[in-house]
N, C-alpha and C. Protein backbone atom coordinates (compact mmCIF):
# COMPACT_ATOMS: atom_id res chain seq x y z
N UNK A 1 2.59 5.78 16.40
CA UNK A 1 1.31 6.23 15.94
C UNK A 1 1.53 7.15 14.73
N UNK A 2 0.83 6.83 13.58
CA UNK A 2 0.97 7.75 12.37
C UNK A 2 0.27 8.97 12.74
N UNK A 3 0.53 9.79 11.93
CA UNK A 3 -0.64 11.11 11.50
C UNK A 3 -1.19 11.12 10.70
N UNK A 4 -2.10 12.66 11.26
CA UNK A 4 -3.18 12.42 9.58
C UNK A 4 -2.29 12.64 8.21
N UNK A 5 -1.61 13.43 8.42
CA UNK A 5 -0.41 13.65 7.35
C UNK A 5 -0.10 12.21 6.32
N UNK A 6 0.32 11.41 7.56
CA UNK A 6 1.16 9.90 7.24
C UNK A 6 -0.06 9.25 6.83
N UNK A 7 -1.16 9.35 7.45
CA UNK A 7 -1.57 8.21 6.97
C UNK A 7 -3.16 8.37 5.31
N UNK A 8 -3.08 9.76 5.11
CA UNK A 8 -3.47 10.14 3.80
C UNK A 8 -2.26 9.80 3.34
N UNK A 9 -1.42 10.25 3.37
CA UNK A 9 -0.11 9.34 2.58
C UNK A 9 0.12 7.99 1.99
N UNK A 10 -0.15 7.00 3.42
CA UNK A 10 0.05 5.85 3.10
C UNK A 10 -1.35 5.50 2.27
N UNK A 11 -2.49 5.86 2.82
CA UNK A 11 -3.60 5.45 1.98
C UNK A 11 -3.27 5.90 0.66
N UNK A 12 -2.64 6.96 0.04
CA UNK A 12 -2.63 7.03 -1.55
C UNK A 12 -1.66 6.09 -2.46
N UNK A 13 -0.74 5.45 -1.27
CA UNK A 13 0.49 4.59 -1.73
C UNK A 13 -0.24 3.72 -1.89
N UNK A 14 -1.01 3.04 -0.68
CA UNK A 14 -1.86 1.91 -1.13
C UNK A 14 -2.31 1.19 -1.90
N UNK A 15 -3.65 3.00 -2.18
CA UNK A 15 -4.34 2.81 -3.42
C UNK A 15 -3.56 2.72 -4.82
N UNK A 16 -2.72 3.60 -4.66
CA UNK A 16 -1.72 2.96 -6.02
C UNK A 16 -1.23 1.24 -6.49
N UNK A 17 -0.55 1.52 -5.19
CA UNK A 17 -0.15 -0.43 -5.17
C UNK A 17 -1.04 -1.42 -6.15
N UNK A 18 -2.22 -1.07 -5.30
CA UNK A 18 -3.76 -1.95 -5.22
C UNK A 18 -4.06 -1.71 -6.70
N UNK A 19 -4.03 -0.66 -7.56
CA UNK A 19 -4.16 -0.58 -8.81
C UNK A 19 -3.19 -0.89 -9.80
N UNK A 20 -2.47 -0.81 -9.36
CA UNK A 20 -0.74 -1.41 -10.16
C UNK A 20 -1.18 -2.92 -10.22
N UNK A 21 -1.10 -3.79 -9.22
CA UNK A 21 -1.53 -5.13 -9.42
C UNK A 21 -2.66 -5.51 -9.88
N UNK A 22 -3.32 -4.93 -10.24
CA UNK A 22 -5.00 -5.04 -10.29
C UNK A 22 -5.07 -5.71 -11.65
N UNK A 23 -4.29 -5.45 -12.32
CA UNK A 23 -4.39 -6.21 -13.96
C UNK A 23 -4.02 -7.37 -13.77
N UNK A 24 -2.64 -7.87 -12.72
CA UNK A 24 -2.55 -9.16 -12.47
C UNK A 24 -3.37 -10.23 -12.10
N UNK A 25 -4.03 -9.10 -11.30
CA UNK A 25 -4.72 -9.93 -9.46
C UNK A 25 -6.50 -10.00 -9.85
N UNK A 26 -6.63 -8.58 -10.69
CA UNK A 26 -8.14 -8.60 -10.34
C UNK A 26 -9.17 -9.14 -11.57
N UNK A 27 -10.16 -9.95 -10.93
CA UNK A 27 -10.63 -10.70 -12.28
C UNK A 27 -12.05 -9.80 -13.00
N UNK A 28 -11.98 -8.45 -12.14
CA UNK A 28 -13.77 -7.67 -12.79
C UNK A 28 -14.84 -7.98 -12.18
N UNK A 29 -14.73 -9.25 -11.91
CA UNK A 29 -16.13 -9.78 -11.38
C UNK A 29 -15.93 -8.59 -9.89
N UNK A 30 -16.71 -7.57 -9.68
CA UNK A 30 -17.41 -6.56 -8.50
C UNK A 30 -17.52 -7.49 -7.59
N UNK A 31 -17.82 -8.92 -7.33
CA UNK A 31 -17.51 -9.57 -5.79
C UNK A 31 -15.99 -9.70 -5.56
N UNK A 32 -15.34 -9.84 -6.45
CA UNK A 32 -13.46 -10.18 -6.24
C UNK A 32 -13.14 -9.58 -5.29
N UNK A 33 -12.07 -10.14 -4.57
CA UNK A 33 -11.31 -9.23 -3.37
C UNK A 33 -10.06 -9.91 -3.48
N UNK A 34 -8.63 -9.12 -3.55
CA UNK A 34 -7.29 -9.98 -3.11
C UNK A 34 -6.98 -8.76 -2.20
N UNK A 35 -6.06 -9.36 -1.55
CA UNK A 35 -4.98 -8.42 -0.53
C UNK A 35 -3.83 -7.98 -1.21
N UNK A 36 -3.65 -6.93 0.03
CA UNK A 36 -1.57 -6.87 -0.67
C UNK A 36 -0.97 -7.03 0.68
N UNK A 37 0.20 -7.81 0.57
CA UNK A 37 1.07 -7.60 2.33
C UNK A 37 1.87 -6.57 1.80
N UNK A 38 1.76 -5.38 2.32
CA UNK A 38 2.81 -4.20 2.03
C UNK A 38 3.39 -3.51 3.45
N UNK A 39 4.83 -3.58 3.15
CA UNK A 39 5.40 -3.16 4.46
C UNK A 39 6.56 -1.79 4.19
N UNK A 40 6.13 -1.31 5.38
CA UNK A 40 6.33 0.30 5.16
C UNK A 40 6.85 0.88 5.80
N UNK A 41 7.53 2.40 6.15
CA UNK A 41 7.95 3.19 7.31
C UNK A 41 8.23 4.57 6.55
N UNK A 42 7.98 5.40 7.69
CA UNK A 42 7.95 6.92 7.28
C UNK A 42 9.41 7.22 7.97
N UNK A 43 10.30 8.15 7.59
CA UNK A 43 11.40 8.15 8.42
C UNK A 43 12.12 9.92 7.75
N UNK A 44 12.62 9.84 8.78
CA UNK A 44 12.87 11.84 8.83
C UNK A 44 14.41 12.16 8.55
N UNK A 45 15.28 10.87 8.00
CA UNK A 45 16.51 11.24 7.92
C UNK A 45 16.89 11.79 6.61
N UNK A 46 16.70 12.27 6.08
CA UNK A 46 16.35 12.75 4.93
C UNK A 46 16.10 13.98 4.89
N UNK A 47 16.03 14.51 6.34
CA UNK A 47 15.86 16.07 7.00
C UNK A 47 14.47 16.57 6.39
N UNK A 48 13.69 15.75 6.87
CA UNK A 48 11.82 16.16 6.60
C UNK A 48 11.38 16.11 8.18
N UNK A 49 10.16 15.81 8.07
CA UNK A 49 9.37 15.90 9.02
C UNK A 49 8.51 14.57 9.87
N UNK A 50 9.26 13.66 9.46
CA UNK A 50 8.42 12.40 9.54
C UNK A 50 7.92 11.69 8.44
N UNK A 51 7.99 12.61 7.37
CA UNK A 51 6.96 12.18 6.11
C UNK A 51 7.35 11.83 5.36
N UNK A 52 8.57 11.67 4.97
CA UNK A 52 9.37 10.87 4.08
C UNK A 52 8.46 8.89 3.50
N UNK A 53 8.12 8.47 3.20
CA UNK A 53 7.31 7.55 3.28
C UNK A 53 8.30 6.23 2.27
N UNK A 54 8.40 5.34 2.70
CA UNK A 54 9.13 4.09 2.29
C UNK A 54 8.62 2.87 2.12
N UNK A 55 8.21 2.56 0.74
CA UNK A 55 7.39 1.40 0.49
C UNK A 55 8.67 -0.05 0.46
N UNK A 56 8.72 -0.63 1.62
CA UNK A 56 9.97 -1.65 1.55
C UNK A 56 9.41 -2.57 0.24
N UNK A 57 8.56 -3.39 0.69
CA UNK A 57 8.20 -4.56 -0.14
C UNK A 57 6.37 -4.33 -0.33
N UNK A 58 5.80 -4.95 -1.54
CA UNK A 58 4.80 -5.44 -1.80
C UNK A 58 4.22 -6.65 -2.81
N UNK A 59 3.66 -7.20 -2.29
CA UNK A 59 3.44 -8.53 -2.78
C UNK A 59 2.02 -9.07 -2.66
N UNK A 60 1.27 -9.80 -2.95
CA UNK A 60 -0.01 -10.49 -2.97
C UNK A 60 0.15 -11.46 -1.58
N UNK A 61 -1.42 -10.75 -0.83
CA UNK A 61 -1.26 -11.35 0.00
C UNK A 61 -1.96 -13.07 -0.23
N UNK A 62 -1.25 -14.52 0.15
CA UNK A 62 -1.41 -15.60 -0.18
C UNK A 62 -2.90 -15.69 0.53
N UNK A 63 -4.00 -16.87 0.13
CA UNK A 63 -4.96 -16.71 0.72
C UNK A 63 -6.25 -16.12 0.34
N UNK A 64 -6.07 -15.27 0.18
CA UNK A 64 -7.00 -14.24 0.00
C UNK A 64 -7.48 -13.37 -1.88
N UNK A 65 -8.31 -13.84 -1.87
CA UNK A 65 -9.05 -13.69 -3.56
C UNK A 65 -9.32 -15.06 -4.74
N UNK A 66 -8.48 -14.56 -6.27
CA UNK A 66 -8.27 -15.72 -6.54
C UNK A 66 -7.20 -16.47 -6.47
């Protein structure tokens, strides 16, 4: 289970992601929608607190937009 910590976190990674591709992916038209498959983990070895945050991979999710 994340925290609120982790998961304002991951939501700002997200939203980054989601805007990074957006020149690729997004066509303007305000109905558009694509995905991202983004896979992730927070991990404390690094001598933090859990919050360390690790974006493995991201990619367009197939399917979904144009």
């Amino acid at each position: 289970m994340l925290t609120r910590a982790q998961i304002l976190k991951l939501g700002d990674a997200l939203e980054a992601i989601h805007e990074f591709f957006a020149e690729a992916y997004y066509t303007g038209d305000p109905d558009d929608f694509y995905a991202m498959d983004v896979e992730f983990k927070f991990d404390d070895d690094w001598g933090g607190d859990g919050e360390q945050l690790w974006i493995k991979q991201a990619r367009p999710y197939p399917g979904w937009g144009n």
